[in-house]
Protein backbone atom coordinates (compact mmCIF):
# COMPACT_ATOMS: atom_id res chain seq x y z
CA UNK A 1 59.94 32.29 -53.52
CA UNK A 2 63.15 30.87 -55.45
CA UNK A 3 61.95 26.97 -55.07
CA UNK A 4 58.36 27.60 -56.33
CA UNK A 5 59.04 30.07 -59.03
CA UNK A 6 57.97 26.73 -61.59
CA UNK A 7 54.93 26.13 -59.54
CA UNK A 8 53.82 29.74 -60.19
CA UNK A 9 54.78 29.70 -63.71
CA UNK A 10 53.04 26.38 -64.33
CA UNK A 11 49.68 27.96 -63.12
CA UNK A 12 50.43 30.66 -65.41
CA UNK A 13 50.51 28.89 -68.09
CA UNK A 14 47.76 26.61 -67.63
CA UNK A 15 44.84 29.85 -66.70
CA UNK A 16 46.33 30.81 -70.48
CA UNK A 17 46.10 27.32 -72.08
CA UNK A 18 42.50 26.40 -69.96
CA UNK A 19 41.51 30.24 -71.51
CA UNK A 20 43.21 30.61 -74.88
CA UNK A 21 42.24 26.98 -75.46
CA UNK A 22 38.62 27.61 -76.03
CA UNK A 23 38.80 30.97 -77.59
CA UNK A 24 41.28 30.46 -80.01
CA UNK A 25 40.15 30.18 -84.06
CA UNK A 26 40.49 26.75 -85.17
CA UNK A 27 41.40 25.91 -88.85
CA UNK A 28 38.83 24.90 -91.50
CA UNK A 29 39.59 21.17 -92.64
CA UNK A 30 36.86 19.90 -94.76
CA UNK A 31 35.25 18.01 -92.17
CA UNK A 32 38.31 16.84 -90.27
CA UNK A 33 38.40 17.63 -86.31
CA UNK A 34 36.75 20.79 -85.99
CA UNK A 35 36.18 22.05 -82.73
CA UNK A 36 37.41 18.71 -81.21
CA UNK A 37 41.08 19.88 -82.29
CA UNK A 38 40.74 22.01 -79.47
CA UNK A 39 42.05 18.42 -77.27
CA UNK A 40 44.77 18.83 -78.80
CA UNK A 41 45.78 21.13 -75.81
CA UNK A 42 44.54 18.84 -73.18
CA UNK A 43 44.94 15.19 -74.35
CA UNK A 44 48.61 15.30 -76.00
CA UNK A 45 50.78 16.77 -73.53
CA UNK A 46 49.31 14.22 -71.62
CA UNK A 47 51.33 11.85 -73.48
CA UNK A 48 54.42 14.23 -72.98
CA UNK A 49 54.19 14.73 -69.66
CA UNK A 50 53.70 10.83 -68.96
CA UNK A 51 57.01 10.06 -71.08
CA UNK A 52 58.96 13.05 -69.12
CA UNK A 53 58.04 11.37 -65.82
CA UNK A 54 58.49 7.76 -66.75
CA UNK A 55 61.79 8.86 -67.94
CA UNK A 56 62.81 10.01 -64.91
CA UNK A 57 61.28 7.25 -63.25
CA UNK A 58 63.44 4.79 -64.55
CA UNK A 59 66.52 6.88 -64.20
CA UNK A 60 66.30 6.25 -60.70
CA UNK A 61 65.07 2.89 -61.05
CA UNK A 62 68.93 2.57 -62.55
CA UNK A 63 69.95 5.17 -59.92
CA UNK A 64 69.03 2.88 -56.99
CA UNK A 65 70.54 -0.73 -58.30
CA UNK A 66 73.39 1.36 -58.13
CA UNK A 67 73.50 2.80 -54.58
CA UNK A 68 70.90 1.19 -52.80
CA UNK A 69 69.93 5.08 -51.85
CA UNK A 70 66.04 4.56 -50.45
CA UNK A 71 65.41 7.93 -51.28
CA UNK A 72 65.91 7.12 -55.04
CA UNK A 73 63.32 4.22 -54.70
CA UNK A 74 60.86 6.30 -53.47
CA UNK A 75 61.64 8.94 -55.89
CA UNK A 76 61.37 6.06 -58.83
CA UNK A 77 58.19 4.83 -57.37
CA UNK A 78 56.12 7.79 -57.38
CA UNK A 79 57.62 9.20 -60.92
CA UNK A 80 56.03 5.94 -62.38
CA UNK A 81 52.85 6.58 -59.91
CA UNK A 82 52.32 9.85 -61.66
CA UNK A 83 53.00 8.27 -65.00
CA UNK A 84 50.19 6.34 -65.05
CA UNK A 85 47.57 8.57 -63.88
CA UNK A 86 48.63 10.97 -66.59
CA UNK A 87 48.66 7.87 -69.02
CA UNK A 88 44.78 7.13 -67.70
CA UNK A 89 43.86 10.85 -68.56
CA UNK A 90 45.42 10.67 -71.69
CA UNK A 91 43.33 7.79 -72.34
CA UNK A 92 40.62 9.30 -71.18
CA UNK A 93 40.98 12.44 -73.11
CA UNK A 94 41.51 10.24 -76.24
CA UNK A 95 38.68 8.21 -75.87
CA UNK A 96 36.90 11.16 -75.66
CA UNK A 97 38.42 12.64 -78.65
CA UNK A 98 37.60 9.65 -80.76
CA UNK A 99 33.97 9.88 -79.58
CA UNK A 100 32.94 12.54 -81.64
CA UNK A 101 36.04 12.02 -84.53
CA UNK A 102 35.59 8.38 -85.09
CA UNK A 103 32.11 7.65 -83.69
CA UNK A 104 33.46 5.12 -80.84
CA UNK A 105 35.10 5.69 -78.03
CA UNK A 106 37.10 2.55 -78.20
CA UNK A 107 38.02 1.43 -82.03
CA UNK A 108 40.85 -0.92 -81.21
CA UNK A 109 42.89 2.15 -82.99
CA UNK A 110 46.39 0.62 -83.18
CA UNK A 111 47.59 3.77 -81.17
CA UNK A 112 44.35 2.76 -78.30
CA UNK A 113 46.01 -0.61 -78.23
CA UNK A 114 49.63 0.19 -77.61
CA UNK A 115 48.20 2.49 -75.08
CA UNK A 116 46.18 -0.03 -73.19
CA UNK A 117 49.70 -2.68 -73.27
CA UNK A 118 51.93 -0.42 -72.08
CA UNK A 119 49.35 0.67 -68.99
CA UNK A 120 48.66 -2.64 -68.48
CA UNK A 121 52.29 -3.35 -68.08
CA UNK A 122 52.78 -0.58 -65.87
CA UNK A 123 50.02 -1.43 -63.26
CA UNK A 124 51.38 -4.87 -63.40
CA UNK A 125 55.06 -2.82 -62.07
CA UNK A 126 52.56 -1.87 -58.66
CA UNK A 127 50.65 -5.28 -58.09
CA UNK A 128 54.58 -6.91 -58.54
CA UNK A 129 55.80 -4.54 -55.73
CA UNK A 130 52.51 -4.75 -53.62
CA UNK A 131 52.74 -8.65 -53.74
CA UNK A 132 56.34 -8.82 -52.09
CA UNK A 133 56.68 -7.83 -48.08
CA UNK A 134 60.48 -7.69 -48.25
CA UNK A 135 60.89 -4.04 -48.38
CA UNK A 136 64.39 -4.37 -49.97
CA UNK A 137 63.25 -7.30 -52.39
CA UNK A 138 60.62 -5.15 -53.04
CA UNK A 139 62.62 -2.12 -54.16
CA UNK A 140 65.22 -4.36 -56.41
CA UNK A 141 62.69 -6.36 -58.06
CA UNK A 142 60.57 -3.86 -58.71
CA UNK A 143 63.49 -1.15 -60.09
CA UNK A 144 65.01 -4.12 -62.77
CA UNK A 145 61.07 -4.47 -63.77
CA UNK A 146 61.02 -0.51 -63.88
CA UNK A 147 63.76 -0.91 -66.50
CA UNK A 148 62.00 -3.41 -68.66
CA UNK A 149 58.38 -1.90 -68.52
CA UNK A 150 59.92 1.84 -69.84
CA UNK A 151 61.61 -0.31 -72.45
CA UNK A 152 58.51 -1.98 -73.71
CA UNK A 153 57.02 1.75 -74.62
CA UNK A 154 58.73 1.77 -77.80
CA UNK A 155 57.25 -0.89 -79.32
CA UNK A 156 53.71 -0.49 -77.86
CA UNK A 157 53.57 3.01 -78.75
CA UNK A 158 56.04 4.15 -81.16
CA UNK A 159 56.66 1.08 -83.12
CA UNK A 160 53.87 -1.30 -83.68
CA UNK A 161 51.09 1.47 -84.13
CA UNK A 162 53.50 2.38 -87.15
CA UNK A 163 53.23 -1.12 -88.57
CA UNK A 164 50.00 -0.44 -89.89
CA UNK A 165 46.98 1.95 -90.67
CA UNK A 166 45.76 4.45 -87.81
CA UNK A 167 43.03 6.77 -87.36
CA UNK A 168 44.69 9.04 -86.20
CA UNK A 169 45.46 12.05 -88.47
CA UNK A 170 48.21 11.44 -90.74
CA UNK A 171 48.19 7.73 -89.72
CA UNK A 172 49.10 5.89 -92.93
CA UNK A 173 51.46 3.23 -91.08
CA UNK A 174 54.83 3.00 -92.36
CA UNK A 175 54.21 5.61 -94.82
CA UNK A 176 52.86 8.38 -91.67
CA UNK A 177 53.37 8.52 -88.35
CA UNK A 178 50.12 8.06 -86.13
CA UNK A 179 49.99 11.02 -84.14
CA UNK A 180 48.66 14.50 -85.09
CA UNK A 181 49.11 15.78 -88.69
CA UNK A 182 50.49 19.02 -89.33
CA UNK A 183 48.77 20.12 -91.67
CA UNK A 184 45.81 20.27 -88.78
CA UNK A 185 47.38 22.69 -86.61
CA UNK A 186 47.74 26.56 -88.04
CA UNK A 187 50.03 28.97 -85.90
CA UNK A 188 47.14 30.37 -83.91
CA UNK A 189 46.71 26.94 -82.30
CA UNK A 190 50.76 26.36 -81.60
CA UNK A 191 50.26 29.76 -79.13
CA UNK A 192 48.31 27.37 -77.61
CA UNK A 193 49.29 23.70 -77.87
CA UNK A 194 53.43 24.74 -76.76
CA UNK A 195 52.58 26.60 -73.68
CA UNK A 196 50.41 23.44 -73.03
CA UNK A 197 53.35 20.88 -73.32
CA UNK A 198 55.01 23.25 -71.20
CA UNK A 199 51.93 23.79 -68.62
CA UNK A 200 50.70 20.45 -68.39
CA UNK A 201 54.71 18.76 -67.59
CA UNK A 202 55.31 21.00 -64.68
CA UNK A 203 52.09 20.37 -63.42
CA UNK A 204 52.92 16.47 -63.71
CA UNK A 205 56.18 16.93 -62.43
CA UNK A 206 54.68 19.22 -59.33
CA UNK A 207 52.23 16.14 -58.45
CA UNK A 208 54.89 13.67 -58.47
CA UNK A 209 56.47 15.46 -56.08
CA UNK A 210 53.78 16.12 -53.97
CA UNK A 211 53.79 11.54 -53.76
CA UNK A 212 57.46 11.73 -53.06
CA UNK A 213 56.86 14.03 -50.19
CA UNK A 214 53.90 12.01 -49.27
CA UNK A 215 56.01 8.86 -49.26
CA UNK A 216 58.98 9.94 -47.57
CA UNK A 217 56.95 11.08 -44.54
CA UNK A 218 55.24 7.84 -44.35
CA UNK A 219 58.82 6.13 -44.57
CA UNK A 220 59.81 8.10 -42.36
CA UNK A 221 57.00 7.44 -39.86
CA UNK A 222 57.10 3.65 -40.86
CA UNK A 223 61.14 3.95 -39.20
CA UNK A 224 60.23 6.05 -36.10
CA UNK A 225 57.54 3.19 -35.54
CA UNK A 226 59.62 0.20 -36.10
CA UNK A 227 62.60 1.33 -34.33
């Protein structure tokens, strides 16, 4: 009961953000977001929980150049896995989002841009791995391009979308930053959009290791077969 006390809370908390999220008041703002503000608890910890595990990703990425461990590989490999599918649903959820706010789902929003790089820079991490047979090639190669894929996040998504206008709220370039402004939340919503940062990462964080587990058993399967 110990090891999956997270688990537990993490479905907790998301029954309460998946409730609250619907029910709670939204702020008034002349026109601005409306009821759609209500994504905010769906499509931004998206983004958080993709960072969290892509952070961890390449900290074993490093881990492994280090010691050679296997078991870090395959704990780097499936961080980044995860990553991406929560980077496709955060795409999703924004395209969504800008749908109703912006009348298109896809504006070429400086923010939908960066997104698209960085993703495409990530699935080019699994066809670089998937092209190479050498399982120890593989796992080198594909760590040192680990490193320089979580290093190109910074421009595509913090840096470059603040080089110029966004539509996203409070996206005046240099002069904002291109996220969410804060003067579109109210207090009722943060009882909602913390416990979803909170929710949605453990639930990321459960999934990827759910692949690890996956992974090691086929490894391990893989070994029992070869020797």
């Amino acid at each position: 009961m110990r090891k999956y006390w997270w688990k537990i809370l993490a479905f907790i908390i998301l029954m309460y953000v998946c409730t609250e999220g619907f029910l709670v008041k939204v702020p008034v703002l002349e026109g601005r977001l409306q009821q759609s503000v209500r994504n905010l608890f769906f499509h931004v910890p998206m983004w958080i929980a993709m960072m969290i595990l892509l952070s961890v990703s390449v900290v074993y990425a490093i881990k492994y150049l280090r010691t050679g461990n296997k078991k870090d590989d395959i704990i780097s490999l499936e961080f980044a896995r995860t990553g991406l599918l929560f980077s496709f649903i955060g795409l999703f959820t924004g395209m969504i989002w800008a749908k109703y706010q912006w009348g298109a789902a896809w504006s070429n929003d400086p923010k939908q841009t960066g997104t698209a790089m960085a993703i495409l820079i990530y699935c080019a991490y699994f066809v670089l791995r998937g092209s190479m047979n050498d399982i120890d090639k593989k796992a080198k190669i594909g760590a040192v391009y680990n490193i320089f894929a979580f290093c190109m996040l910074f421009p595509t998504l913090y840096i470059m979308p603040r080089m110029t206008e966004s539509l996203h709220p409070g996206g005046l370039g240099s002069q904002g930053n291109p996220g969410l402004n804060p003067n579109d939340t109210s207090a009722a919503l943060k009882t909602v959009m913390y416990p979803a940062f909170i929710g949605w990462t453990l639930l990321s964080v459960w999934v990827a290791t759910l692949f690890v587990r996956y992974r090691t058993l086929l490894e391990k399967k893989l070994d029992r077969a070869l020797g």
